[in-house]
C-alpha atoms as a PDB file:
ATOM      1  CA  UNK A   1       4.206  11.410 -13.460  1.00  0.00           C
ATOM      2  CA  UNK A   2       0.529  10.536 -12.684  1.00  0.00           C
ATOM      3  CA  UNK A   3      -0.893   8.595  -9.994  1.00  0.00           C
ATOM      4  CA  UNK A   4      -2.232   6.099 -12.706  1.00  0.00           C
ATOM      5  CA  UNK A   5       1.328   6.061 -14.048  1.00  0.00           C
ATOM      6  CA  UNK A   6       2.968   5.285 -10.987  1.00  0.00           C
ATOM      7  CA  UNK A   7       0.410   2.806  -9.508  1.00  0.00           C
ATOM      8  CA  UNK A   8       0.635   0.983 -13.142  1.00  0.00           C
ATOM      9  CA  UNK A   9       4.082   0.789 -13.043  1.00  0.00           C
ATOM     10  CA  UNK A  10       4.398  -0.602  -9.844  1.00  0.00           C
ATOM     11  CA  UNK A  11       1.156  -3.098 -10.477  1.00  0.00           C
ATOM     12  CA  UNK A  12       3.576  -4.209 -13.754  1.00  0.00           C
ATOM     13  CA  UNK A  13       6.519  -4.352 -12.253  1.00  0.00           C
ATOM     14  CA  UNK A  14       5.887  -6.712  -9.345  1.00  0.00           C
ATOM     15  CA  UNK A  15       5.266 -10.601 -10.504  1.00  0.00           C
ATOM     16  CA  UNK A  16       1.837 -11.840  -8.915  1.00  0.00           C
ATOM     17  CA  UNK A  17       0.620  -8.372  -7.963  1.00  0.00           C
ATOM     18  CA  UNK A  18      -2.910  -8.514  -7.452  1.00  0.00           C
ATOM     19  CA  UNK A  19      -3.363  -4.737  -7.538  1.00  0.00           C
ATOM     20  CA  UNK A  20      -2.415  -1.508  -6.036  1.00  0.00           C
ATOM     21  CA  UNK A  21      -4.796   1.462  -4.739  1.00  0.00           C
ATOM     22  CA  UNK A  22      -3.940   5.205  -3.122  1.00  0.00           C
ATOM     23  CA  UNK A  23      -6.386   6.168  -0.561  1.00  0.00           C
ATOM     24  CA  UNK A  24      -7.392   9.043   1.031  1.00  0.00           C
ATOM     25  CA  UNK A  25      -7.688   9.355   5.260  1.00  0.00           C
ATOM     26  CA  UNK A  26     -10.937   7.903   5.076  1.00  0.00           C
ATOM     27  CA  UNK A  27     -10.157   4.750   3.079  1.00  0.00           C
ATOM     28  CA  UNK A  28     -12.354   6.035   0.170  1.00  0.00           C
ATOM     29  CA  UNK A  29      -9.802   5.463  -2.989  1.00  0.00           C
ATOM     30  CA  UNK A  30      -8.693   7.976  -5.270  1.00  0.00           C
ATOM     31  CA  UNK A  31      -6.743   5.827  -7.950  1.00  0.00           C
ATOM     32  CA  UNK A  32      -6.490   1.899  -8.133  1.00  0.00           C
ATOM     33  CA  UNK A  33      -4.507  -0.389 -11.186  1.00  0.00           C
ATOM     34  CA  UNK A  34      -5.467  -4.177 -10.131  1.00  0.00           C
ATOM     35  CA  UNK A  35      -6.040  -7.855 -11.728  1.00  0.00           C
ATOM     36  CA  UNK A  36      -9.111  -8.120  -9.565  1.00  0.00           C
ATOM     37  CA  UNK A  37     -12.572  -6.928  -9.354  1.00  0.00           C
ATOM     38  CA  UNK A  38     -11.645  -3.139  -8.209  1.00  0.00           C
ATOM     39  CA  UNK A  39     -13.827  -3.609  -5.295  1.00  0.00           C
ATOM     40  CA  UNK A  40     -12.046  -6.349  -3.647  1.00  0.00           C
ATOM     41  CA  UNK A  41      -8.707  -3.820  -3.514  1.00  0.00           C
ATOM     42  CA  UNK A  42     -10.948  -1.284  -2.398  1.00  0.00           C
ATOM     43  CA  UNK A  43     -12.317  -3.092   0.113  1.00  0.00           C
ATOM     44  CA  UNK A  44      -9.006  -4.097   1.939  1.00  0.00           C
ATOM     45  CA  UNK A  45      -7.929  -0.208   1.702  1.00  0.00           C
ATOM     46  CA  UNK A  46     -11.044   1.000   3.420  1.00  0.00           C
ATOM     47  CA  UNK A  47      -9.373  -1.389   5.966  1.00  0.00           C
ATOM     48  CA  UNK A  48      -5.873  -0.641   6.230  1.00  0.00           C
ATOM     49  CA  UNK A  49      -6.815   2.586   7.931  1.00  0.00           C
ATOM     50  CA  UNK A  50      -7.643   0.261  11.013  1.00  0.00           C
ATOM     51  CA  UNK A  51      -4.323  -1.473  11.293  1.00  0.00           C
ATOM     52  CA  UNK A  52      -2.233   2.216  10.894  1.00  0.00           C
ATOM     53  CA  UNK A  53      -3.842   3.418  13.645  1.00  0.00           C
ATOM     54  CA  UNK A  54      -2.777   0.856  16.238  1.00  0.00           C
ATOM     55  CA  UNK A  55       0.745   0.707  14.636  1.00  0.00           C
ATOM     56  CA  UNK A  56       0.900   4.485  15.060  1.00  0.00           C
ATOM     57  CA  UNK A  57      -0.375   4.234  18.395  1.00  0.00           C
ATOM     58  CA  UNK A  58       2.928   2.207  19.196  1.00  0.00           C
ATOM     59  CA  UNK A  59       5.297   4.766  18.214  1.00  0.00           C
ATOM     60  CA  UNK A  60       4.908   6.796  21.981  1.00  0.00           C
ATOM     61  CA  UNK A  61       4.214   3.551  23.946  1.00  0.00           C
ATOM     62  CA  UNK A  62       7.684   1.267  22.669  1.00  0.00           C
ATOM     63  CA  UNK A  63       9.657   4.410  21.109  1.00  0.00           C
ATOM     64  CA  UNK A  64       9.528   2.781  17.594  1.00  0.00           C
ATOM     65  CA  UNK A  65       9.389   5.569  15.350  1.00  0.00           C
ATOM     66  CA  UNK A  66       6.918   6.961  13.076  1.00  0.00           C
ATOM     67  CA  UNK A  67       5.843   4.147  11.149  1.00  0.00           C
ATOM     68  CA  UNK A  68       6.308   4.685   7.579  1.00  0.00           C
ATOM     69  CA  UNK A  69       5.082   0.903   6.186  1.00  0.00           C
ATOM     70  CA  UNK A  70       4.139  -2.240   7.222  1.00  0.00           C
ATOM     71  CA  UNK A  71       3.431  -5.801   5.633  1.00  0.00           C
ATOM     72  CA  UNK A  72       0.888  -8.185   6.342  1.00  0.00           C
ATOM     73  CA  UNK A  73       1.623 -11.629   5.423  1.00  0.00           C
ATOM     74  CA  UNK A  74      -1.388 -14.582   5.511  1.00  0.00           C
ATOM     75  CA  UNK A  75      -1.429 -18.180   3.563  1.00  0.00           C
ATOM     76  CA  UNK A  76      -2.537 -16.651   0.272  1.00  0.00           C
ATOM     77  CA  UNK A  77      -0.415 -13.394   0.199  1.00  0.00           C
ATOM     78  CA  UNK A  78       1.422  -9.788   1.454  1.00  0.00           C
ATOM     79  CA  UNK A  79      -0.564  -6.814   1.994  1.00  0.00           C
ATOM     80  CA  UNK A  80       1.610  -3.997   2.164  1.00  0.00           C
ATOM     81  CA  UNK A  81       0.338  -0.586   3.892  1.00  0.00           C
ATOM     82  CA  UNK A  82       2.307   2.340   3.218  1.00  0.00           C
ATOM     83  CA  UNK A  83       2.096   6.261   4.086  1.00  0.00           C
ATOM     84  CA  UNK A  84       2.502   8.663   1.944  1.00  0.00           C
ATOM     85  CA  UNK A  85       1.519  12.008   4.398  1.00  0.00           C
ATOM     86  CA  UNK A  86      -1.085  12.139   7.091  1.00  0.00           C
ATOM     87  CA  UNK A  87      -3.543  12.068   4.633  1.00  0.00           C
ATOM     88  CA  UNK A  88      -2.789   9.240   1.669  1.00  0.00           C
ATOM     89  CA  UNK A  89      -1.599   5.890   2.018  1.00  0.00           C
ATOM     90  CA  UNK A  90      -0.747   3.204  -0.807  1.00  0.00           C
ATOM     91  CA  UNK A  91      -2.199  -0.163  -0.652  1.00  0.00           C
ATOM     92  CA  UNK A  92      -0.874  -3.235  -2.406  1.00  0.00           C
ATOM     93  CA  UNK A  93      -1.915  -6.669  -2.201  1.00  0.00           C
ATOM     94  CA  UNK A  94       0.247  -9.589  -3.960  1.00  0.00           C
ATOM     95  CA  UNK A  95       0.256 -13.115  -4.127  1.00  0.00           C
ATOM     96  CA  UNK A  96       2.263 -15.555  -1.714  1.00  0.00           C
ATOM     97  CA  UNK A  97       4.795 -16.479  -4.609  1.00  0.00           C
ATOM     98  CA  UNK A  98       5.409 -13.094  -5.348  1.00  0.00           C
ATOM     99  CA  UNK A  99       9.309 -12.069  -4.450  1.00  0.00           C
ATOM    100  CA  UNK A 100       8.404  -9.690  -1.796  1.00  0.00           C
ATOM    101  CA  UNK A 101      11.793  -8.131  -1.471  1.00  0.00           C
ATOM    102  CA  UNK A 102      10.951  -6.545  -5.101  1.00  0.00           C
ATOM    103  CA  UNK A 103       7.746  -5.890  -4.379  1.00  0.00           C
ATOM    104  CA  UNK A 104       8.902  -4.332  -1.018  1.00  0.00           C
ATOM    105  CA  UNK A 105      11.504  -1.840  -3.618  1.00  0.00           C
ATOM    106  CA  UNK A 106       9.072  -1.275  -5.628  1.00  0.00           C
ATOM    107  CA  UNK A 107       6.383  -0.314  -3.271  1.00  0.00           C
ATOM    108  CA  UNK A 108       8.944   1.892  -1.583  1.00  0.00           C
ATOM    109  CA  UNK A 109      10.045   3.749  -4.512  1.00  0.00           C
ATOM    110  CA  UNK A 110       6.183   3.832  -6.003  1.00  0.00           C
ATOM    111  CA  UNK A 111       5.404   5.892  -2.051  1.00  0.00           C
ATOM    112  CA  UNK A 112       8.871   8.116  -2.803  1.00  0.00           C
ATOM    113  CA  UNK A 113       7.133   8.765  -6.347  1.00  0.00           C
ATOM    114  CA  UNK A 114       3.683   9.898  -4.767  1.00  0.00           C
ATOM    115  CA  UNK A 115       4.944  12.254  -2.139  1.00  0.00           C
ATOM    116  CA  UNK A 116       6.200  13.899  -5.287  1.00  0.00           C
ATOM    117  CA  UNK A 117       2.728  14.390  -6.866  1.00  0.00           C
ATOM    118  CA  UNK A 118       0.836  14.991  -3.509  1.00  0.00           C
END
């Protein structure tokens, strides 16, 4: 399956999702499937490389684990940050009313799917 495939799939199959991008290490995007002006998604994935960092950094310091995703949650919406490898993470951004335990399965199996292809 193709990363257009999958990110489509997962874009469809969440209600409310505003869109869903795979970026590289740098934040530049490789493949994106959104309801929004592309650059807005891009925007927040050239971003999400910030917040991994310092969640990463708190795997030695509180013995957490490798972190493998993470939600963001604000008044309009979920921003979920997912890694794929050390290199690629998936972005997806969706909209408060959206039934985030789906989207969090679906995001989840949509990261499972990637590893394949990468």
């Amino acid at each position: 399956m193709s990363f257009e495939v999958i990110l489509k799939n997962l874009v469809d199959q969440v209600p409310q999702s505003i869109g869903a991008i795979l970026v590289d290490w740098e934040g530049e995007a490789v493949m994106e499937q959104c309801h929004c002006d592309p650059y807005e998604i891009r925007f927040i994935a050239a971003h999400k490389g910030i917040i991994l960092t310092h969640l990463k950094e708190m795997k030695s310091a509180a013995y957490v684990g490798e972190v493998e995703d993470v939600v963001v949650s604000s008044d309009k919406g979920h921003l979920f940050i997912g890694c794929i490898d050390q290199y690629y993470s998936l972005v997806m951004n969706i909209e408060r009313s959206s039934p985030m335990g789906l989207a969090l399965y679906h995001f989840r199996r949509a990261i499972t799917e990637l590893k394949k292809e990468i």
